[in-house]
N, C-alpha and C. Protein backbone atom coordinates (compact mmCIF):
# COMPACT_ATOMS: atom_id res chain seq x y z
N UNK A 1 0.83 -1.20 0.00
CA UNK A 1 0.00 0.00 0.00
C UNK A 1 0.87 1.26 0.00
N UNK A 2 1.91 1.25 0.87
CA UNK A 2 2.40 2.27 1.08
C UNK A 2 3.38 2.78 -0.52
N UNK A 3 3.90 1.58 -1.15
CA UNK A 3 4.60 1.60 -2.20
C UNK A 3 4.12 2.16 -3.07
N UNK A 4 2.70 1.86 -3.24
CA UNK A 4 1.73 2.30 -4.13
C UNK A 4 1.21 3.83 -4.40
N UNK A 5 1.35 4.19 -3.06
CA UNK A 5 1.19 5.52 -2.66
C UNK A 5 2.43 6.96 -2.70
N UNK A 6 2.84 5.62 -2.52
CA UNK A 6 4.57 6.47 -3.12
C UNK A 6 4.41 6.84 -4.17
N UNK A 7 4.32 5.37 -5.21
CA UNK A 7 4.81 5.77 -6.66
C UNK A 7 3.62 6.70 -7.33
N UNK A 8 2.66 6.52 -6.85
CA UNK A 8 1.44 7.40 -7.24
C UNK A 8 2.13 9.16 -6.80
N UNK A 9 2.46 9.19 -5.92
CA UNK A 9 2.98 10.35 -5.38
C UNK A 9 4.12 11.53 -6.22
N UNK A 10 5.35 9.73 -6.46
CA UNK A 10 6.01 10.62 -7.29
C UNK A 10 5.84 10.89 -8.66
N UNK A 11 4.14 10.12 -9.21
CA UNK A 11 4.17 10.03 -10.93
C UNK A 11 3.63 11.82 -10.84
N UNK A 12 2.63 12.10 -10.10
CA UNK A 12 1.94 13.27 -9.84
C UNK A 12 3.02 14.57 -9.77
N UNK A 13 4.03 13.72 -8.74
CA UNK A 13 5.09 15.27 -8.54
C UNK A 13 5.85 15.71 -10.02
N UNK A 14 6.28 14.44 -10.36
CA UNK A 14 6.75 14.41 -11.61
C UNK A 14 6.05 15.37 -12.76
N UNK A 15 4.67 15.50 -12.90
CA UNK A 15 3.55 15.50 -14.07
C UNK A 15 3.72 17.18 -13.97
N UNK A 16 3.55 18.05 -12.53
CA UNK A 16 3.44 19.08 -12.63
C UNK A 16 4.49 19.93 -13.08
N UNK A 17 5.96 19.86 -12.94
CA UNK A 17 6.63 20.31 -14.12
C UNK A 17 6.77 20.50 -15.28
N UNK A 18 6.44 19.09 -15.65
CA UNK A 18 5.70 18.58 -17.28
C UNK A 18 4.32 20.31 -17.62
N UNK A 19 3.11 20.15 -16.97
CA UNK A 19 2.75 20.77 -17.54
C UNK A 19 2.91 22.07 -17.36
N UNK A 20 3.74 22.67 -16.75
CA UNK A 20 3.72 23.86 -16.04
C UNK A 20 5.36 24.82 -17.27
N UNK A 21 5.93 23.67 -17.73
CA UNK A 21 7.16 23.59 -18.72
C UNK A 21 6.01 24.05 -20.10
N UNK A 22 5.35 23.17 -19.94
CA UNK A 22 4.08 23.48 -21.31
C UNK A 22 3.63 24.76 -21.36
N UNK A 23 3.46 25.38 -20.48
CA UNK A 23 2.32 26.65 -20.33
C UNK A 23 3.58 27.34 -20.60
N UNK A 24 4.60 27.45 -19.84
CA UNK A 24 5.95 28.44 -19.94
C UNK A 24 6.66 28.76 -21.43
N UNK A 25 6.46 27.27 -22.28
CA UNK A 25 6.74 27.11 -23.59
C UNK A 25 5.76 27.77 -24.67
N UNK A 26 4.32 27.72 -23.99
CA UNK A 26 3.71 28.67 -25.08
C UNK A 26 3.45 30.21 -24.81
N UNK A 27 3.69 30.45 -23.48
CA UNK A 27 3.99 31.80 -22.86
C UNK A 27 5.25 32.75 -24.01
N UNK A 28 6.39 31.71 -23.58
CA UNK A 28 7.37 32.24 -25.43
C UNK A 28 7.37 32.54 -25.95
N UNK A 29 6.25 31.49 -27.00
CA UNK A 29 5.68 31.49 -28.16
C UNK A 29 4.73 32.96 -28.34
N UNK A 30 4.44 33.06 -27.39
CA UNK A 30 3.62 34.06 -27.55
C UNK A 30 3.99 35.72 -27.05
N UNK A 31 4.98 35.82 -26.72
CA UNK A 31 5.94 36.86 -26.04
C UNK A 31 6.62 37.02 -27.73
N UNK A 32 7.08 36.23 -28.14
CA UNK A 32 7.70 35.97 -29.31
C UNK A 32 7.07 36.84 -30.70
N UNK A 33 5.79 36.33 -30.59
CA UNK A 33 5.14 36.68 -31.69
C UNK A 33 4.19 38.06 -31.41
N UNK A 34 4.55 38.18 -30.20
CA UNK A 34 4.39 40.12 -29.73
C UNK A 34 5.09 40.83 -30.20
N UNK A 35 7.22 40.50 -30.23
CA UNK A 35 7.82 41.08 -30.28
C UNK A 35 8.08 41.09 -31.80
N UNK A 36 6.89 40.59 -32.79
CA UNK A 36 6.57 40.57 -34.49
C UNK A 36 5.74 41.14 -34.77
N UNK A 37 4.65 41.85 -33.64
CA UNK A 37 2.93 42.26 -33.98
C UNK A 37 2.89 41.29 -34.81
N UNK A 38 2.42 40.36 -34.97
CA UNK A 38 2.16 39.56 -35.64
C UNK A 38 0.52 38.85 -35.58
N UNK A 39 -0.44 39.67 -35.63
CA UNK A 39 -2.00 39.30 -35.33
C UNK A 39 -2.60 37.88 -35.75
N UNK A 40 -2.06 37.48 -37.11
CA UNK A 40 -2.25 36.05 -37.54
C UNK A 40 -1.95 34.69 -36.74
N UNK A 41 -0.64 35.40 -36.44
CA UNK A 41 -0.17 34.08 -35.70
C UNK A 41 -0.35 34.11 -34.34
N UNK A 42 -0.81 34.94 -33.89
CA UNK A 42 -1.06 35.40 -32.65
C UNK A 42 -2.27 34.54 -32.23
N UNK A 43 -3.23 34.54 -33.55
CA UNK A 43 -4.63 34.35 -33.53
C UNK A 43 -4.57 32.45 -32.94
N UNK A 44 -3.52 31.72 -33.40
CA UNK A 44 -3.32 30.29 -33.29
C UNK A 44 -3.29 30.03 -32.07
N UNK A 45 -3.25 31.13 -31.09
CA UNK A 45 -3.48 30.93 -29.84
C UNK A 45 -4.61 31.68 -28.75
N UNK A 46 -5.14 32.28 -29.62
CA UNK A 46 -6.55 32.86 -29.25
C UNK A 46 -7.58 31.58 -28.47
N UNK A 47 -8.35 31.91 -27.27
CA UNK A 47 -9.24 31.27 -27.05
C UNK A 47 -10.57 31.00 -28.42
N UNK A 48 -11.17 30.45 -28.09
CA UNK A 48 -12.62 30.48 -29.16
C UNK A 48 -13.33 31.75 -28.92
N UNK A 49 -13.32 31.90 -27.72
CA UNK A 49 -13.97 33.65 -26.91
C UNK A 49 -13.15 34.21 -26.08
N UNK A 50 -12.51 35.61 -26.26
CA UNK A 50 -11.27 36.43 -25.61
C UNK A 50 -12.16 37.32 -25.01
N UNK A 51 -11.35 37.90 -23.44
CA UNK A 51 -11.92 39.42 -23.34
C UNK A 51 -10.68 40.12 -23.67
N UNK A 52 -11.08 41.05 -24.64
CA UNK A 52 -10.03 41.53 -25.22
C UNK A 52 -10.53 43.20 -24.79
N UNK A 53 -9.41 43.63 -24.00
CA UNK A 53 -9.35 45.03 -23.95
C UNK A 53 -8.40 46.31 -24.86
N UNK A 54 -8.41 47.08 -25.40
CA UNK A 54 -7.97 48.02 -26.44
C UNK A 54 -7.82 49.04 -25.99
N UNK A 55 -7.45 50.05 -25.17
CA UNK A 55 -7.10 51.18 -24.85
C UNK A 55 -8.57 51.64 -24.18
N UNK A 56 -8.62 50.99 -23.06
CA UNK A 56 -9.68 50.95 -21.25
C UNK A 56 -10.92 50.08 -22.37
N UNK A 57 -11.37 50.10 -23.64
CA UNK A 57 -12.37 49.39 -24.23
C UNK A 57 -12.59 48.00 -23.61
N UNK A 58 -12.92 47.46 -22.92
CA UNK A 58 -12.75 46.07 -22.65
C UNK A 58 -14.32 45.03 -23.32
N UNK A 59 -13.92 44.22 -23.95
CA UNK A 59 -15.03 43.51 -25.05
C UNK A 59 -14.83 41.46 -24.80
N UNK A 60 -15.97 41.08 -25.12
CA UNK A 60 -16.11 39.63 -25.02
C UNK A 60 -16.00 39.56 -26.27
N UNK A 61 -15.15 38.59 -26.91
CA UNK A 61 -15.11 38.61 -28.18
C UNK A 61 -14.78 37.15 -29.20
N UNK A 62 -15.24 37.21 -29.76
CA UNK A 62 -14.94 35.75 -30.50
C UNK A 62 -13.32 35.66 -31.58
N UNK A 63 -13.00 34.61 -31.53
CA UNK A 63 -11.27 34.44 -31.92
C UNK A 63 -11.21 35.30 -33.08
N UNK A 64 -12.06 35.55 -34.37
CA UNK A 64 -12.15 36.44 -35.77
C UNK A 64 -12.16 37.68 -35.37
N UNK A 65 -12.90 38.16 -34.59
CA UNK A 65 -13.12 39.69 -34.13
C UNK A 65 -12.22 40.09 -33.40
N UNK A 66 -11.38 39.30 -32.30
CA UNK A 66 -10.38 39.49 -31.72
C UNK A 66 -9.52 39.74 -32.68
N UNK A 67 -9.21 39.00 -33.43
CA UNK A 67 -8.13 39.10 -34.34
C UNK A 67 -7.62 40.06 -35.70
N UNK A 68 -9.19 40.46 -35.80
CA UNK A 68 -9.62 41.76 -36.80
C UNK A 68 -8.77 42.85 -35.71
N UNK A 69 -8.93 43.24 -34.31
CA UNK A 69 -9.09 44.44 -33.58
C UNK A 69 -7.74 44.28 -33.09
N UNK A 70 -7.08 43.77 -32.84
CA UNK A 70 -5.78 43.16 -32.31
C UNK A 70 -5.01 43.35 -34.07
N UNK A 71 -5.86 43.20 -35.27
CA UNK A 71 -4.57 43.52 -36.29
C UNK A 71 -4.74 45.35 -36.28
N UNK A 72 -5.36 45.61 -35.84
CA UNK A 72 -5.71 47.12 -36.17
C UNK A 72 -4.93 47.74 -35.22
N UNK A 73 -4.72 47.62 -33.94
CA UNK A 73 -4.04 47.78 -33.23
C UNK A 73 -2.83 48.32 -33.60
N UNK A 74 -2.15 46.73 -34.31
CA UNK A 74 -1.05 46.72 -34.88
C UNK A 74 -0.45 47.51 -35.83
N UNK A 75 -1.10 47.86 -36.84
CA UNK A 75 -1.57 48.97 -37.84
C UNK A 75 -1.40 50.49 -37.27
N UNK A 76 -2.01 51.30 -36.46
CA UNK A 76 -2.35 51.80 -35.82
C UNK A 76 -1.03 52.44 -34.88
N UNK A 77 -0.40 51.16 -34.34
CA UNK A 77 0.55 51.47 -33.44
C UNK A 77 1.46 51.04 -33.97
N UNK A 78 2.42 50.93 -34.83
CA UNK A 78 3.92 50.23 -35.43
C UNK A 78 4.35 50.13 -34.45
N UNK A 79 4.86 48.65 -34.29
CA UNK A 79 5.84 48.12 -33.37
C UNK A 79 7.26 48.82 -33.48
N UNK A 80 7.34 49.57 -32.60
CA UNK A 80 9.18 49.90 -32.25
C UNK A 80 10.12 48.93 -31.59
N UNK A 81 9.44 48.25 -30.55
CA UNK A 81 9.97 46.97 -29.81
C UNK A 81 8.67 46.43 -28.58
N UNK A 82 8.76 45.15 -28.47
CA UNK A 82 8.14 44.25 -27.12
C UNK A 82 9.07 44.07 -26.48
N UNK A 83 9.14 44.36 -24.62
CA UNK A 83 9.65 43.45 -23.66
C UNK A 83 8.52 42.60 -22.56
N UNK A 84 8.99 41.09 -22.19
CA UNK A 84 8.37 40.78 -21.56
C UNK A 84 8.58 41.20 -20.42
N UNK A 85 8.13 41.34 -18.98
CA UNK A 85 8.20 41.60 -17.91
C UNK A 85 8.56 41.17 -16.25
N UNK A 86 7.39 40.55 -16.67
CA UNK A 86 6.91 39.63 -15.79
C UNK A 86 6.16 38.42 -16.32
N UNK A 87 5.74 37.15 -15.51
CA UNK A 87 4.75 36.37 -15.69
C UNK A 87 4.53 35.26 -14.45
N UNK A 88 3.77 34.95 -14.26
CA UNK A 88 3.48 33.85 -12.97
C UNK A 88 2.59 33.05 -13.27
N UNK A 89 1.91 32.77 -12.14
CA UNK A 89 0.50 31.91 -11.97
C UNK A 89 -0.64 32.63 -11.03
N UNK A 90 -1.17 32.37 -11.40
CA UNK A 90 -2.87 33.15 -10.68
C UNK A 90 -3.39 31.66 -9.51
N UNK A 91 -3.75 32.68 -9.04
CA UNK A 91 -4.53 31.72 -7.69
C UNK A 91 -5.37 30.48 -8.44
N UNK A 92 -5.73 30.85 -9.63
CA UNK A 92 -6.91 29.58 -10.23
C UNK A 92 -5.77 28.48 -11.32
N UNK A 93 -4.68 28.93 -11.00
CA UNK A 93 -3.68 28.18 -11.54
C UNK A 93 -3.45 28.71 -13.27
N UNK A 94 -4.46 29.50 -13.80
CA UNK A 94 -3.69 30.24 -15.05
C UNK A 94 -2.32 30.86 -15.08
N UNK A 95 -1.88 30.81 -16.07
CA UNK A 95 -0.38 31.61 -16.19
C UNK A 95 -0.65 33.20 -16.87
N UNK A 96 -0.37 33.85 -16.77
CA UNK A 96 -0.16 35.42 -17.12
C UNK A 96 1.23 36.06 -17.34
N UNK A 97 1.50 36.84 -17.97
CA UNK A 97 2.49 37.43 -18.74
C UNK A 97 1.87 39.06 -18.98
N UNK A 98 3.01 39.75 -18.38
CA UNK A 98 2.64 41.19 -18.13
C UNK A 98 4.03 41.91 -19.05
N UNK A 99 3.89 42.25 -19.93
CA UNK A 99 4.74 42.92 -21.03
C UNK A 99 4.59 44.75 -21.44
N UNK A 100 5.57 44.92 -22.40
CA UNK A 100 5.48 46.37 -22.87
C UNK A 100 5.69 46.65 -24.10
N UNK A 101 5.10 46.73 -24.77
CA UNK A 101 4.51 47.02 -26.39
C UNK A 101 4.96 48.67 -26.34
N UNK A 102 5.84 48.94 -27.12
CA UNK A 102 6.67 50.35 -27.45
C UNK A 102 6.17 50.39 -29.20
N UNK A 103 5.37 51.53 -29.39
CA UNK A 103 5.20 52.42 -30.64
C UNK A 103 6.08 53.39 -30.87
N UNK A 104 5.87 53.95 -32.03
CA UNK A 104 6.68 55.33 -32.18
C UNK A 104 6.45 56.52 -31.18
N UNK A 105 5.39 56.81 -30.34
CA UNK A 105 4.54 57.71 -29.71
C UNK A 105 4.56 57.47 -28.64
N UNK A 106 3.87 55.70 -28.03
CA UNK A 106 3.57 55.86 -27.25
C UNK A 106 4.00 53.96 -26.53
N UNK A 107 3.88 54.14 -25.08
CA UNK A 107 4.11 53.05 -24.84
C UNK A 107 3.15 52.47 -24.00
N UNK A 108 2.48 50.71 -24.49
CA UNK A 108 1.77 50.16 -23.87
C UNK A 108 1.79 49.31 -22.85
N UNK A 109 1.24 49.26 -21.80
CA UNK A 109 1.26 47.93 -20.85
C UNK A 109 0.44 46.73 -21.53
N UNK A 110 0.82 45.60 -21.65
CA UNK A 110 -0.03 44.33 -22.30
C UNK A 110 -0.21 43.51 -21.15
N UNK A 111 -0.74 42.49 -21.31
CA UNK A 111 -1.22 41.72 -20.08
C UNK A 111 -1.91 40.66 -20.57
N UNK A 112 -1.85 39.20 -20.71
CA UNK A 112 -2.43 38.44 -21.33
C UNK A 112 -2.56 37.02 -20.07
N UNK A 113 -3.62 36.31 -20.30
CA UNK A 113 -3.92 34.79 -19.58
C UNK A 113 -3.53 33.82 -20.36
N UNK A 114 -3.12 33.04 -20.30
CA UNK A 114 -3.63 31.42 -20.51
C UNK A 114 -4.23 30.68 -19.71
N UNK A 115 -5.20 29.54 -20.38
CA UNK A 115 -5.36 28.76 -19.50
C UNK A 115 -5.57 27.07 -21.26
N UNK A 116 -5.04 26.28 -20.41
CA UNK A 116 -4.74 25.40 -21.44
C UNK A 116 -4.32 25.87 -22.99
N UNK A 117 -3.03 26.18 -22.70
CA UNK A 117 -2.58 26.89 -23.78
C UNK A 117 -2.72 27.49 -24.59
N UNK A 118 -4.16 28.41 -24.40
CA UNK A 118 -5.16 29.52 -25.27
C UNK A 118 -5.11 30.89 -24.10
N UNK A 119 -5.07 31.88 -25.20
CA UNK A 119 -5.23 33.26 -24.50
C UNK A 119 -6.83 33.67 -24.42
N UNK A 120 -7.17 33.63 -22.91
CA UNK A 120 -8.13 33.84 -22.50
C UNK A 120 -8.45 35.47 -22.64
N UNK A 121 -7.42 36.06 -21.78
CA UNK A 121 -7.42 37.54 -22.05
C UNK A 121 -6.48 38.24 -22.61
N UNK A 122 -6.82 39.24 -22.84
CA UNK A 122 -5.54 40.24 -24.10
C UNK A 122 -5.81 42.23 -23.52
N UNK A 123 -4.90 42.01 -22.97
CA UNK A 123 -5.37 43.70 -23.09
C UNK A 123 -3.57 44.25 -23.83
């Protein structure tokens, strides 16, 4: 029993690195393709429904419309450079990534969720 409980113990301890390596790996991916404005590819990691906020606008939005308003953005603001910041975990176990989106003009705070390797939120 006790053996059992072990190895159960350490398959579990084992697993949470595993996925926590996962979330960190598409956190990257997606820091990555900030520092491209890159709205298309961005979109491959869009939830099915984002709340996507735009300068204090904050909207429920479906992955196409997100991705229309998020290229306009882009448009709008020419990328001068992205840094990432920060990123952690949230009490409900999502990961977040808190970045800075630099235009010619002006400079943005970004702020994005995951949760199973889709961006829940986008501001």
């Amino acid at each position: 029993m006790f053996k059992t409980c072990l190895k159960l113990g350490l398959c579990l301890f084992l697993l949470i690195p595993v996925s926590m390596n996962a979330q960190n790996g598409v956190l990257q991916q997606v820091t990555s393709i900030l520092k491209k404005a890159d709205a298309a590819v961005l979109a491959e990691y869009l939830g099915e429904s984002v709340t996507l906020t735009i300068l204090d606008e904050e909207q429920q939005l479906d992955k196409g419309k997100a991705t229309e308003l998020i290229q306009n953005f882009f448009v709008e603001n020419p990328l001068k450079s992205f840094s990432h910041k920060h990123d952690g975990t949230s009490k409900d176990g999502n990961t977040f990534a808190i970045g800075e989106y630099k235009s010619e003009s002006e400079i943005f705070r970004t702020y994005f969720v995951l949760k199973d390797d889709k961006i829940l939120e986008f501001c």
